[in-house]
Protein backbone atom coordinates (compact mmCIF):
# COMPACT_ATOMS: atom_id res chain seq x y z
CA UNK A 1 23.40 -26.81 9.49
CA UNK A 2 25.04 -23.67 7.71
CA UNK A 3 22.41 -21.41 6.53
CA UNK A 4 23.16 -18.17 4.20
CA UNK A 5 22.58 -16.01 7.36
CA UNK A 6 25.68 -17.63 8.92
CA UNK A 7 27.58 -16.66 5.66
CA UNK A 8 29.60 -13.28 7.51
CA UNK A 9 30.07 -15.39 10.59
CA UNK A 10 31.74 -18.09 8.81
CA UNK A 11 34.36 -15.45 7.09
CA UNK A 12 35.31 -13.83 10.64
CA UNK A 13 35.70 -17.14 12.02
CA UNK A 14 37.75 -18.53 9.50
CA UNK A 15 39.93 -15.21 9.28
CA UNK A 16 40.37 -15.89 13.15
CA UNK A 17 41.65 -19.30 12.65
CA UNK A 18 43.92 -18.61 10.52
CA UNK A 19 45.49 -15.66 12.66
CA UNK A 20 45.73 -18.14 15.75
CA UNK A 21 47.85 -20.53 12.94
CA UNK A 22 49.91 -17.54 11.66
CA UNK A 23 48.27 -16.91 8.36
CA UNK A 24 46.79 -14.24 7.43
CA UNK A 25 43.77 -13.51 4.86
CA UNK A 26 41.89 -10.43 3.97
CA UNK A 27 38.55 -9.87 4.70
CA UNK A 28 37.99 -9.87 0.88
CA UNK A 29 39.35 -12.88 0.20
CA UNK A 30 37.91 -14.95 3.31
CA UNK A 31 34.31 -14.22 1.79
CA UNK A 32 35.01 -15.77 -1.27
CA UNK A 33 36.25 -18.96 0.33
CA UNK A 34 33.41 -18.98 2.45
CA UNK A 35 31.00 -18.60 -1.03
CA UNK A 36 32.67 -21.07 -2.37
CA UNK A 37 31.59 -23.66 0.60
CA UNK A 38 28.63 -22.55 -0.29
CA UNK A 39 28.64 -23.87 -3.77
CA UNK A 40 28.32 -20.56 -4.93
CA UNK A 41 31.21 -19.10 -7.73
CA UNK A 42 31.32 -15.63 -5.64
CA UNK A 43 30.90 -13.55 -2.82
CA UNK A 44 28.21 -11.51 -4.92
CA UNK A 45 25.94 -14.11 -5.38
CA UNK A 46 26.48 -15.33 -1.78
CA UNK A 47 25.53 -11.70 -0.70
CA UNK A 48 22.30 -11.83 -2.78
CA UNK A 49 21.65 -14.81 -1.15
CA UNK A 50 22.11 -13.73 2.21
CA UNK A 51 20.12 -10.21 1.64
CA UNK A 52 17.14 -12.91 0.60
CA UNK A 53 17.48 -14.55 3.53
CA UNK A 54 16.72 -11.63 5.32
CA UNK A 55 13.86 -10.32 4.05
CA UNK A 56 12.26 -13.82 4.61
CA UNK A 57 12.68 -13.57 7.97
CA UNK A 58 11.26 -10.04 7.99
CA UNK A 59 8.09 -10.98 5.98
CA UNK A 60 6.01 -7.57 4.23
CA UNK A 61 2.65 -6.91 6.20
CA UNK A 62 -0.02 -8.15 4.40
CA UNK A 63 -3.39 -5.57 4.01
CA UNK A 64 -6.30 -7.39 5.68
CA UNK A 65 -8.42 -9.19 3.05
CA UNK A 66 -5.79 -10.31 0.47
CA UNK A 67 -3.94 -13.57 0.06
CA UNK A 68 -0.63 -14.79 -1.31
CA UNK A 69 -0.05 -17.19 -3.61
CA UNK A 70 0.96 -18.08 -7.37
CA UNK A 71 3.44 -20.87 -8.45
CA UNK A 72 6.53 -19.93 -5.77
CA UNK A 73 5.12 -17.49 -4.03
CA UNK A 74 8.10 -18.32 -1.12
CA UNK A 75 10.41 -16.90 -3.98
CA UNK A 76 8.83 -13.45 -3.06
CA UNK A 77 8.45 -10.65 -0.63
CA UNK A 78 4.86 -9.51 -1.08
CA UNK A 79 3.03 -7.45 0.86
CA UNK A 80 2.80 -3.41 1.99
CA UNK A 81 5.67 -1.57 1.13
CA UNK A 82 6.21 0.75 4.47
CA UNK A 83 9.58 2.28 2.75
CA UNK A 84 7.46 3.70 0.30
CA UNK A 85 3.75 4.27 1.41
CA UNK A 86 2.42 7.37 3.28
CA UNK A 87 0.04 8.09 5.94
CA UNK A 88 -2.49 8.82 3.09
CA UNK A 89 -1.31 6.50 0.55
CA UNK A 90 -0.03 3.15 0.87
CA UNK A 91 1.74 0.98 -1.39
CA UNK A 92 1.90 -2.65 -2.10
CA UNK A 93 4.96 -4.75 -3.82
CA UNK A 94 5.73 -8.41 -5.20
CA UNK A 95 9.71 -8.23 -5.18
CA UNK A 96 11.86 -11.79 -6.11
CA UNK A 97 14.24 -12.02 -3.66
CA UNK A 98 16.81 -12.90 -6.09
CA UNK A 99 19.02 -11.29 -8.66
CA UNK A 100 19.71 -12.38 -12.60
CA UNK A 101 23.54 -13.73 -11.49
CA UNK A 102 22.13 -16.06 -8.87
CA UNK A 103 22.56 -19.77 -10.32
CA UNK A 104 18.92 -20.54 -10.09
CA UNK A 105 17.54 -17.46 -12.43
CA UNK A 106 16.28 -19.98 -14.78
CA UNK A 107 14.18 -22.07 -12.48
CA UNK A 108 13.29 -18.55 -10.93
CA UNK A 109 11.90 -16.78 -13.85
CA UNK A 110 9.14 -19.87 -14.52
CA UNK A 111 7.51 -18.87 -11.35
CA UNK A 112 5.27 -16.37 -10.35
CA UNK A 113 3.91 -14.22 -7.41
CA UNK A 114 0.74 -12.31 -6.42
CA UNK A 115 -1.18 -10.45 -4.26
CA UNK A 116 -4.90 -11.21 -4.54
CA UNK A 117 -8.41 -11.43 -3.38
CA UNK A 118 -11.12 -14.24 -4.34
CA UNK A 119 -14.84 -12.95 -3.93
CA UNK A 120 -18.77 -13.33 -4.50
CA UNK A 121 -19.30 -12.49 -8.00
CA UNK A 122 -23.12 -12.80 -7.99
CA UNK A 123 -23.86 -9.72 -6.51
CA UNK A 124 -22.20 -8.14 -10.10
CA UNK A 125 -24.19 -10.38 -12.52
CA UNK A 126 -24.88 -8.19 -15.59
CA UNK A 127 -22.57 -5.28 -14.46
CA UNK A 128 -19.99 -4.08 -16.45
CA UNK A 129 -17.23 -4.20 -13.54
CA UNK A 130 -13.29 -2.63 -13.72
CA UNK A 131 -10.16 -4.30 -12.27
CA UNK A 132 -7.26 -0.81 -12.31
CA UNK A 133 -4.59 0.20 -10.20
CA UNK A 134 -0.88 2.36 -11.10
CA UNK A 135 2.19 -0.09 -11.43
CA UNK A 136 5.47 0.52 -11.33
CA UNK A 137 8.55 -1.75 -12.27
CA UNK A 138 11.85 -2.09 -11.70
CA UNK A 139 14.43 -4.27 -13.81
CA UNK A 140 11.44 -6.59 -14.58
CA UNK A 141 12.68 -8.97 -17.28
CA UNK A 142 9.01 -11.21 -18.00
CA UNK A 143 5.88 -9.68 -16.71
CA UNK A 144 4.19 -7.17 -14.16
CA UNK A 145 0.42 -6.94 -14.27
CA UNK A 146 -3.21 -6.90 -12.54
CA UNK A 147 -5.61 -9.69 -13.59
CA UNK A 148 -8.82 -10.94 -13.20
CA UNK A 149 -10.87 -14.04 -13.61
CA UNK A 150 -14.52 -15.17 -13.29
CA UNK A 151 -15.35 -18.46 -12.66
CA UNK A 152 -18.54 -20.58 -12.61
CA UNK A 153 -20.14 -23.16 -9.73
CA UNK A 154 -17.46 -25.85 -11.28
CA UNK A 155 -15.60 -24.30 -10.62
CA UNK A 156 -14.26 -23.35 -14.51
CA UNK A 157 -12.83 -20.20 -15.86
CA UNK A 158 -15.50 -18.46 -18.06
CA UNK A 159 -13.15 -14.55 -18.02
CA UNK A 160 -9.71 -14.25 -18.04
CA UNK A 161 -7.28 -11.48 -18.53
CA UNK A 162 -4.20 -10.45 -17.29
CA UNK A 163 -3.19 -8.25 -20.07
CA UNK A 164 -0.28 -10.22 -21.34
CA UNK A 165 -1.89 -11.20 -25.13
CA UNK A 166 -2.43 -7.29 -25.74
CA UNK A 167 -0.65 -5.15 -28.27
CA UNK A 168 -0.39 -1.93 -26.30
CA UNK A 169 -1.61 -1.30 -22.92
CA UNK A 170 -1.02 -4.38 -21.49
CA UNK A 171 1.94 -5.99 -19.21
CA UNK A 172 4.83 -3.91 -17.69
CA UNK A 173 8.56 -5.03 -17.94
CA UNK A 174 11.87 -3.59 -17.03
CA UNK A 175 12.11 -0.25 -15.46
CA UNK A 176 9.01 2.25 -15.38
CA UNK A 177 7.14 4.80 -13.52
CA UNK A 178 3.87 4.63 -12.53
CA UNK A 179 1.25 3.87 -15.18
CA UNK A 180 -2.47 3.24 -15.32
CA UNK A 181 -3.89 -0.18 -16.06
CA UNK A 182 -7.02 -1.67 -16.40
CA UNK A 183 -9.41 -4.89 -16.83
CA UNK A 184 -13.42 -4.59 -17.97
CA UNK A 185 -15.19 -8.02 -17.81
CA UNK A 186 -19.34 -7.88 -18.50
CA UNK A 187 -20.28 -10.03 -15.55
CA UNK A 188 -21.98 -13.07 -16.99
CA UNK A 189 -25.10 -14.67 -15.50
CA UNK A 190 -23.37 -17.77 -14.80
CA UNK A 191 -20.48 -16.55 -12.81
CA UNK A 192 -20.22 -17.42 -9.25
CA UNK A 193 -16.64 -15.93 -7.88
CA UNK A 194 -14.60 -13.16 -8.81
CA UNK A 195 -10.66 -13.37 -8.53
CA UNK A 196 -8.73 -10.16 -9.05
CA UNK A 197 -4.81 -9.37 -7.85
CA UNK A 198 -1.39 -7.88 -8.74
CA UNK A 199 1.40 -10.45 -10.17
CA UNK A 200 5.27 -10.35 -10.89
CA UNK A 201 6.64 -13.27 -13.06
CA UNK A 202 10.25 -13.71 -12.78
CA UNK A 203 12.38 -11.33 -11.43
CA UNK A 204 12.46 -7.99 -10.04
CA UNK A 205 9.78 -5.44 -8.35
CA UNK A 206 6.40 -4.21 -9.08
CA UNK A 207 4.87 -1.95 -6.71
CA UNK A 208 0.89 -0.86 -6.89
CA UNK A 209 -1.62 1.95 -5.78
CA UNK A 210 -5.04 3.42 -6.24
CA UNK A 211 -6.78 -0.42 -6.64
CA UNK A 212 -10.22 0.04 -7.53
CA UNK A 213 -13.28 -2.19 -8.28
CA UNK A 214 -16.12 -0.11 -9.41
CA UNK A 215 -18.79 -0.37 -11.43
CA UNK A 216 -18.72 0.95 -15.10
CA UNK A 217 -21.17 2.08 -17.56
CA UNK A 218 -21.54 0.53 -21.32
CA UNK A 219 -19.60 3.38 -22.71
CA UNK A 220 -16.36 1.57 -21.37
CA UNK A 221 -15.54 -0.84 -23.77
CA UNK A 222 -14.92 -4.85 -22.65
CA UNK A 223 -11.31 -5.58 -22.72
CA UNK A 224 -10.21 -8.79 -24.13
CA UNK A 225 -10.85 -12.09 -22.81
CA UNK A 226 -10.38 -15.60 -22.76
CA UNK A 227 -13.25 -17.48 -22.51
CA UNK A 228 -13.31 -20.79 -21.14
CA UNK A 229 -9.51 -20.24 -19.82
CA UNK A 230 -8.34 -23.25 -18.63
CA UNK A 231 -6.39 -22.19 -15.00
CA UNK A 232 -3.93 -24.82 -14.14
CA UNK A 233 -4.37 -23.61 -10.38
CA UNK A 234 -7.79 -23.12 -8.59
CA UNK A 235 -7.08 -19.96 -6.62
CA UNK A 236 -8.16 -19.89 -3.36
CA UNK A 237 -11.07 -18.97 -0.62
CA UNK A 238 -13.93 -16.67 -1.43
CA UNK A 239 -13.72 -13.77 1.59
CA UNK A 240 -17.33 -13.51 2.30
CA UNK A 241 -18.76 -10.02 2.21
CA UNK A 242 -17.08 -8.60 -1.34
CA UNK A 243 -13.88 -6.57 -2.53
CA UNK A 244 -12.79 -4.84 1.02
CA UNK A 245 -9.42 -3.06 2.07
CA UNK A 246 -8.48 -1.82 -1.87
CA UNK A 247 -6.58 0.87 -0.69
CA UNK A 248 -4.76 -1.20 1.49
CA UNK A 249 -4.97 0.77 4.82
CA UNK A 250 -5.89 -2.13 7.20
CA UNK A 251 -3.05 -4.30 8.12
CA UNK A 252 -3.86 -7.77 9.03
C-alpha cells in the first residue's frame, strides 16, 4: 500500500525506469508525477504531506500527568518541545501537521487539539483559583488559548472559559511572541473535577511555559464565565492526587 513516506522512493524509482527504457526525466519533474498518483495537484503539498508523516512517527514526549485529546487530536503533534526547551525551562507545543495549501484545510480547521489535565476539584471549594501560562503563536489562523472548566457529580459544566468570547485579553491568532494569559474561576461548592489545558484550533503552532495553578486572593477579579456550559465532549480521567508536573519537567 503506498504511503506518503514512500513518496521520494517512488520518484527515484520511476526516474530509474525510465533511464533503463531510454527516457529521461528530471528529478523535478518525476516528483510531480509521483504527487499526482497521489491525488495531490503538486509536489508541495505532497511534501507537506510527507513532513506530517514524519513527525507522526516521531511522536512529542508527553510531561507525566497530562493527556491528549480534543476533536482530532491525531491531526497534531503535541507534546514537549525539546528544540526549544532548556535544562531549566521546558516548553510544550500543539502544532497541526498540515499547511493552509493542503486539500483538506477546511475539514482541518473544524478540529481542535490540546494538552490537558482533569483533577479533584473539591479540595479548592470556595477558593478563588488561577489557570496562566505565556503562549506563543505562529501563523495561527482560528484560535490559541488555555482553558478551564469545572464540572459537577453529573457530570455537567457549571465554569467555563477559554477566553475566546473576550474583547481584549483573550485568544491568540497568527504570529506572536510570548504573552501572558490567564483564567480566575471562584470554586463553587458543588464542583467535583477541575479540567484545565492548552488548545490550538485549526492550523499552525502554539507553544506554552510558566503553567501555574495557584491560589488567588479576592482582589483578583473573576474572569468571565459560562455557566451551565454545555461541553459536547466529557473530557477525560481525574489523575488522583491534584495539578502535578506544571512545569513540565517529568517526562512520562
Amino acid at each position: 500500500m503506498r504511503t506518503f513516506r514512500h513518496a521520494k522512493l517512488m520518484a527515484s524509482t520511476l526516474r530509474t525506469l525510465l533511464a533503463e527504457r531510454g527516457a529521461s526525466i528530471g528529478h523535478a519533474e518525476s516528483l510531480e508525477i509521483v504527487a499526482r498518483q497521489f491525488g495531490l495537484r503538486n509536489w508541495n503539498i505532497l511534501a507537506a504531506r510527507i513532513a506530517a508523516a514524519e513527525r507522526q512517527e516521531t511522536p512529542a514526549a508527553l510531561p507525566k500527568g497530562w493527556s491528549i485529546a480534543g476533536t482530532t487530536p491525531g491531526n497534531y503533534a503535541i507534546g514537549l518541545d525539546a528544540a526549544q526547551s532548556s535544562r531549566t525551562e521546558k516548553i510544550v507545543a500543539i502544532s497541526c501537521l498540515f499547511s493552509s495549501d493542503d486539500p483538506d484545510a477546511a475539514s482541518i480547521q473544524n478540529g481542535f487539539g490540546t494538552l490537558m489535565q482533569a483533577v479533584d476539584a473539591r479540595p479548592f471549594i470556595g477558593k478563588r483559583l488561577r489557570f496562566s501560562a505565556l503562549l506563543k503563536t505562529r501563523d495561527v489562523p482560528l484560535h490559541a488559548t488555555i482553558w478551564m472548566r469545572v464540572d459537577d457529580k453529573a457530570p455537567d459544566t457549571i465554569l467555563f472559559d477559554n477566553l475566546m468570547s473576550r474583547p481584549a485579553d483573550g485568544a491568540l491568532t497568527g504570529t506572536s511572541d510570548w504573552t501572558a494569559r490567564q483564567i480566575v474561576f471562584q470554586i463553587p461548592e458543588n464542583a467535583d473535577s477541575l479540567h484545565y489545558g492548552l488548545l490550538l484550533t485549526g492550523m499552525g503552532t502554539v507553544w506554552a511555559k510558566t503553567v501555574r495553578l495557584e491560589v488567588v486572593d479576592d482582589r483578583t477579579p473573576p474572569t468571565a464565565t459560562r455557566q451551565h456550559y454545555e461541553h459536547q465532549r466529557r473530557m477525560r480521567r481525574v489523575i488522583e492526587g491534584g495539578p502535578q508536573n506544571l512545569d513540565f519537567s517529568d517526562i512520562a
